[in-house]
N, C-alpha and C. Protein backbone atom coordinates (compact mmCIF):
# COMPACT_ATOMS: atom_id res chain seq x y z
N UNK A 1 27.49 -20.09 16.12
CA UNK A 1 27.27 -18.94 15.24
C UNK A 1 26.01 -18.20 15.70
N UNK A 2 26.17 -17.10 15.63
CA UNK A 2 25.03 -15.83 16.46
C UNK A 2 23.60 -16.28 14.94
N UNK A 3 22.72 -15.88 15.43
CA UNK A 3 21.73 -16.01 14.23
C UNK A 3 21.78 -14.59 13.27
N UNK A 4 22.31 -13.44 13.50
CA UNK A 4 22.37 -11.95 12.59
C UNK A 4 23.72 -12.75 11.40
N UNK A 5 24.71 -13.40 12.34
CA UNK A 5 25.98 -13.87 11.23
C UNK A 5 25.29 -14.76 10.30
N UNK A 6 24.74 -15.74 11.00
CA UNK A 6 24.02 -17.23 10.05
C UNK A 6 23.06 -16.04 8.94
N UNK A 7 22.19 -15.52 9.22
CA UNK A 7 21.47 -14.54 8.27
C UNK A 7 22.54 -13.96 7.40
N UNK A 8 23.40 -13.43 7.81
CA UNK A 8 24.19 -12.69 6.93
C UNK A 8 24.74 -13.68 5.88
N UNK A 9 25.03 -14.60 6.52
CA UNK A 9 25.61 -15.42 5.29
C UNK A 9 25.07 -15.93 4.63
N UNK A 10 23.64 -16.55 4.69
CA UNK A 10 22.33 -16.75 3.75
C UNK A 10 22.11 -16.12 2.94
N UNK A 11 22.04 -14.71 3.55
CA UNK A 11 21.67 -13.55 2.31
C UNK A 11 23.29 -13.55 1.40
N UNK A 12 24.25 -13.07 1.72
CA UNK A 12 25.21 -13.17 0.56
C UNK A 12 25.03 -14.52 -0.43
N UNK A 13 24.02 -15.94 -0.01
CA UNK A 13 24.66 -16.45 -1.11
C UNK A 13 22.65 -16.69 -2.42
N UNK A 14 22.46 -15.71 -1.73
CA UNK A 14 20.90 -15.16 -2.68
C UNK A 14 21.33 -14.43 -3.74
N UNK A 15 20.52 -15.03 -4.94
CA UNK A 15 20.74 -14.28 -6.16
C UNK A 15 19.74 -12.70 -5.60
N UNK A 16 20.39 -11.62 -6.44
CA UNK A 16 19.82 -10.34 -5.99
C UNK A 16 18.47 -10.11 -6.11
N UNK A 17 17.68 -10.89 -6.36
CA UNK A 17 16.22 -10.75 -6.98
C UNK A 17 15.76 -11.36 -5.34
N UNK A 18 16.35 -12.16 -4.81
CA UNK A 18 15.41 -12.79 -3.64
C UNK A 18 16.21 -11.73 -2.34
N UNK A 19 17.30 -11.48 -2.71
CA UNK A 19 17.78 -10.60 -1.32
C UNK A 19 16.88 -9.08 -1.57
N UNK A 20 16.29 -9.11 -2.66
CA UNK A 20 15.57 -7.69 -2.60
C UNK A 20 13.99 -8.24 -2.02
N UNK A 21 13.40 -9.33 -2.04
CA UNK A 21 12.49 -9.74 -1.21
C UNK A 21 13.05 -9.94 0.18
N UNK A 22 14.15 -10.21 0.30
CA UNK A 22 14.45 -10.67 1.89
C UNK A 22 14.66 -9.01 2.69
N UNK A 23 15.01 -7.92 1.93
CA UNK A 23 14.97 -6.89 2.29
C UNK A 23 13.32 -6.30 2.69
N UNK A 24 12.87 -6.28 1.68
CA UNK A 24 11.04 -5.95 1.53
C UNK A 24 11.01 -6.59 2.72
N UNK A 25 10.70 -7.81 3.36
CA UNK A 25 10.84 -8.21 4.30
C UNK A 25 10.98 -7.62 5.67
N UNK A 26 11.99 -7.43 5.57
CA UNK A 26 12.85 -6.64 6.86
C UNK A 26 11.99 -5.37 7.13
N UNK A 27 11.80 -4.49 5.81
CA UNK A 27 11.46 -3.39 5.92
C UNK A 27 9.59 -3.60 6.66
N UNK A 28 9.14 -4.58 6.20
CA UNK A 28 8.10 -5.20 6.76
C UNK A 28 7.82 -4.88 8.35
N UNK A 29 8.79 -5.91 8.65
CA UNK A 29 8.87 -6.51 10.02
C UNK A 29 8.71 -5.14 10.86
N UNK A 30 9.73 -4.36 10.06
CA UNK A 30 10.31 -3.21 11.38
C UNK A 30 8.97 -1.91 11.53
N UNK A 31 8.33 -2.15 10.44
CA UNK A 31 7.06 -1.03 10.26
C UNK A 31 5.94 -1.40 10.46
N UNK A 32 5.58 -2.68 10.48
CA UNK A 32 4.12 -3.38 10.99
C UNK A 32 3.94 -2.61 12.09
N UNK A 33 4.76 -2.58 13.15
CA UNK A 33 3.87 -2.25 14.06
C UNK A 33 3.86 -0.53 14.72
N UNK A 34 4.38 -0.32 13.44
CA UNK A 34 3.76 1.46 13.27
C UNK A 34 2.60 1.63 12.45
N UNK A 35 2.04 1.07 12.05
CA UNK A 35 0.62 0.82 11.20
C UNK A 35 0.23 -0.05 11.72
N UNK A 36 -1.40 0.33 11.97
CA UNK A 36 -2.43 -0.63 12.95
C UNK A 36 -2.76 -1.40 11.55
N UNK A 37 -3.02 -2.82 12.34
CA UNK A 37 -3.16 -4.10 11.16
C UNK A 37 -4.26 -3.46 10.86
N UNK A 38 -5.61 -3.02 11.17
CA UNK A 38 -6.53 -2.79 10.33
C UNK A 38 -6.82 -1.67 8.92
N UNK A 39 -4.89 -1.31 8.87
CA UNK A 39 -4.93 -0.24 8.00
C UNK A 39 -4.34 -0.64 7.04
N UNK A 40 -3.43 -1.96 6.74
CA UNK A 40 -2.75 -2.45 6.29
C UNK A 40 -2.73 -2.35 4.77
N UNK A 41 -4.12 -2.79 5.03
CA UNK A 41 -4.60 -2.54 3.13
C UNK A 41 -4.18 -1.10 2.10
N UNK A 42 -4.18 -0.43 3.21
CA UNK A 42 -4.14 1.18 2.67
C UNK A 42 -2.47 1.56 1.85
N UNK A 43 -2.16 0.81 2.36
CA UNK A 43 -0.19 0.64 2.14
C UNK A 43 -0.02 -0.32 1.17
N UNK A 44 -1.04 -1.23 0.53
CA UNK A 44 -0.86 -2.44 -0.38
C UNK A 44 -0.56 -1.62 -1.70
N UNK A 45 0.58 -2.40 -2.53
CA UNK A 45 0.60 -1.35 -4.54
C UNK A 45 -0.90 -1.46 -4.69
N UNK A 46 -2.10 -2.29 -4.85
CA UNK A 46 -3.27 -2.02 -5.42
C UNK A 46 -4.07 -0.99 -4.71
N UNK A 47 -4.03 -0.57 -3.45
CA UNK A 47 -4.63 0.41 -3.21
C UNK A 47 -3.80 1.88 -3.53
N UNK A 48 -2.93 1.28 -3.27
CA UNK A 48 -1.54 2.91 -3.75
C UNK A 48 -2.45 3.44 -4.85
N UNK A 49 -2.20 2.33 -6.26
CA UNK A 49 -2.45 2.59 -7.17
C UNK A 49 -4.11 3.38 -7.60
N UNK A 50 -5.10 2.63 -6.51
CA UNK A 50 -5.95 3.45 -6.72
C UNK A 50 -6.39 4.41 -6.33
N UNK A 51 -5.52 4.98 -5.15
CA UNK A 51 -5.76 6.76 -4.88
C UNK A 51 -5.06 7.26 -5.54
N UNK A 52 -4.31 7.14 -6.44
CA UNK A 52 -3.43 7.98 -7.49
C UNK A 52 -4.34 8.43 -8.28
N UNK A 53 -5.37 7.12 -9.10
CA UNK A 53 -6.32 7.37 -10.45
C UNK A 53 -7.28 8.19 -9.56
N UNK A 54 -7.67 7.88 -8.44
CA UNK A 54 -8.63 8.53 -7.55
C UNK A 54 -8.44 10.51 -7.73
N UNK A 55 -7.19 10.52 -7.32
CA UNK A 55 -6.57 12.21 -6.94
C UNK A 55 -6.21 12.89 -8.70
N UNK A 56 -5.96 11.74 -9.54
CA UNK A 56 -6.23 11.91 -10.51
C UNK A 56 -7.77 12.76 -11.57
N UNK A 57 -8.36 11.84 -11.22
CA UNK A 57 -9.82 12.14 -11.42
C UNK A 57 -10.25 13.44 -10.62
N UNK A 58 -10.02 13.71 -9.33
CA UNK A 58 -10.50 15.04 -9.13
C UNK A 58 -9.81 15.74 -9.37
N UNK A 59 -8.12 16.02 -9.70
CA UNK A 59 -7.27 17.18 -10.63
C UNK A 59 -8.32 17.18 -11.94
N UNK A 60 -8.47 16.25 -12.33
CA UNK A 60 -8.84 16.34 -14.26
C UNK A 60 -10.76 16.62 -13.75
N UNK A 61 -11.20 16.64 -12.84
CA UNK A 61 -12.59 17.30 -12.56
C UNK A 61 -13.71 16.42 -12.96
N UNK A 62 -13.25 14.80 -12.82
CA UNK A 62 -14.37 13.59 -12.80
C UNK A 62 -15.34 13.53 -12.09
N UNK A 63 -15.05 14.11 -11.01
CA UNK A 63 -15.97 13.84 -9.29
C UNK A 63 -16.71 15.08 -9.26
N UNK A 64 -17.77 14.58 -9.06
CA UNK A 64 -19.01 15.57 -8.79
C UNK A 64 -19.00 15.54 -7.47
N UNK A 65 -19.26 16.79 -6.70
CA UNK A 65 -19.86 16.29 -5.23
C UNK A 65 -21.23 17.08 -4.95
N UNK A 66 -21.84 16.38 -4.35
CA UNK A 66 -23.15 16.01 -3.94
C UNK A 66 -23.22 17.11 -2.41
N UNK A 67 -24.89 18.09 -2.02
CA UNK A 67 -24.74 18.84 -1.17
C UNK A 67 -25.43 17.72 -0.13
N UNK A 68 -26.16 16.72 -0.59
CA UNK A 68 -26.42 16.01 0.67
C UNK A 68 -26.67 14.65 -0.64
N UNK A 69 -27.40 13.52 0.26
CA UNK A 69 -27.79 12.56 -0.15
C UNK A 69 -28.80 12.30 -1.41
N UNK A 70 -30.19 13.24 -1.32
CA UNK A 70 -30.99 13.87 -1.94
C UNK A 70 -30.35 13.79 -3.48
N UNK A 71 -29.84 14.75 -3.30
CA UNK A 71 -29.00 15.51 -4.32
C UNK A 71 -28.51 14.46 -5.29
N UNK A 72 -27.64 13.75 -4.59
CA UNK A 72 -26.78 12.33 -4.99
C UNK A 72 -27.87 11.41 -5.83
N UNK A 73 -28.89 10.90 -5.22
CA UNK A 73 -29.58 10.22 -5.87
C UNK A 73 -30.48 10.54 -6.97
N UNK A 74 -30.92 12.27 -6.90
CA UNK A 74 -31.76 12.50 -8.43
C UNK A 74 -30.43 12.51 -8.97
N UNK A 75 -29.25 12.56 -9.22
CA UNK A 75 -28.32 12.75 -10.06
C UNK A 75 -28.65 11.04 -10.62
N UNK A 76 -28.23 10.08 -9.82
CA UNK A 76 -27.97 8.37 -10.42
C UNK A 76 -29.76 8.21 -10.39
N UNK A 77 -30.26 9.03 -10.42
CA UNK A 77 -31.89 8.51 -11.02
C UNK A 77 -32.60 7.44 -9.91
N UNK A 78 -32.31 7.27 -8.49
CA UNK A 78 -32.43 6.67 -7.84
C UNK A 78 -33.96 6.88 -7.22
């Protein structure tokens, strides 16, 4: 038996909750190495999640920006 058949038949006998990890998986494998490992993090749900609140915060006008360093620190009293 070829190893793509033996796989195939593994996955048909997965309840759908683990063939949707064995997919995640796949989708893994085939994209690692279009993203340099040192970026990896950037693609994780917890970082997703925090450039959302991030792009969030500057739509809703949270983020101050600063004309140099100076600036930055009499603001935080530094």
């Amino acid at each position: 038996m070829q190893i793509k058949e033996a796989a195939k038949e593994m996955i048909d006998t997965l309840p759908s909750a683990e063939t949707k990890e064995v997919l995640d998986f796949i989708c893994f494998i085939k994209t690692r190495k279009a993203i340099e490992f040192d970026q990896l993090y950037f693609w994780s749900k917890k970082w997703q999640v925090e450039i959302k609140e991030s792009e969030k915060a500057i739509e809703e006008g949270e983020v101050r920006k600063f004309k140099n360093v100076s600036e930055m620190r009499g603001h935080f009293g530094d």
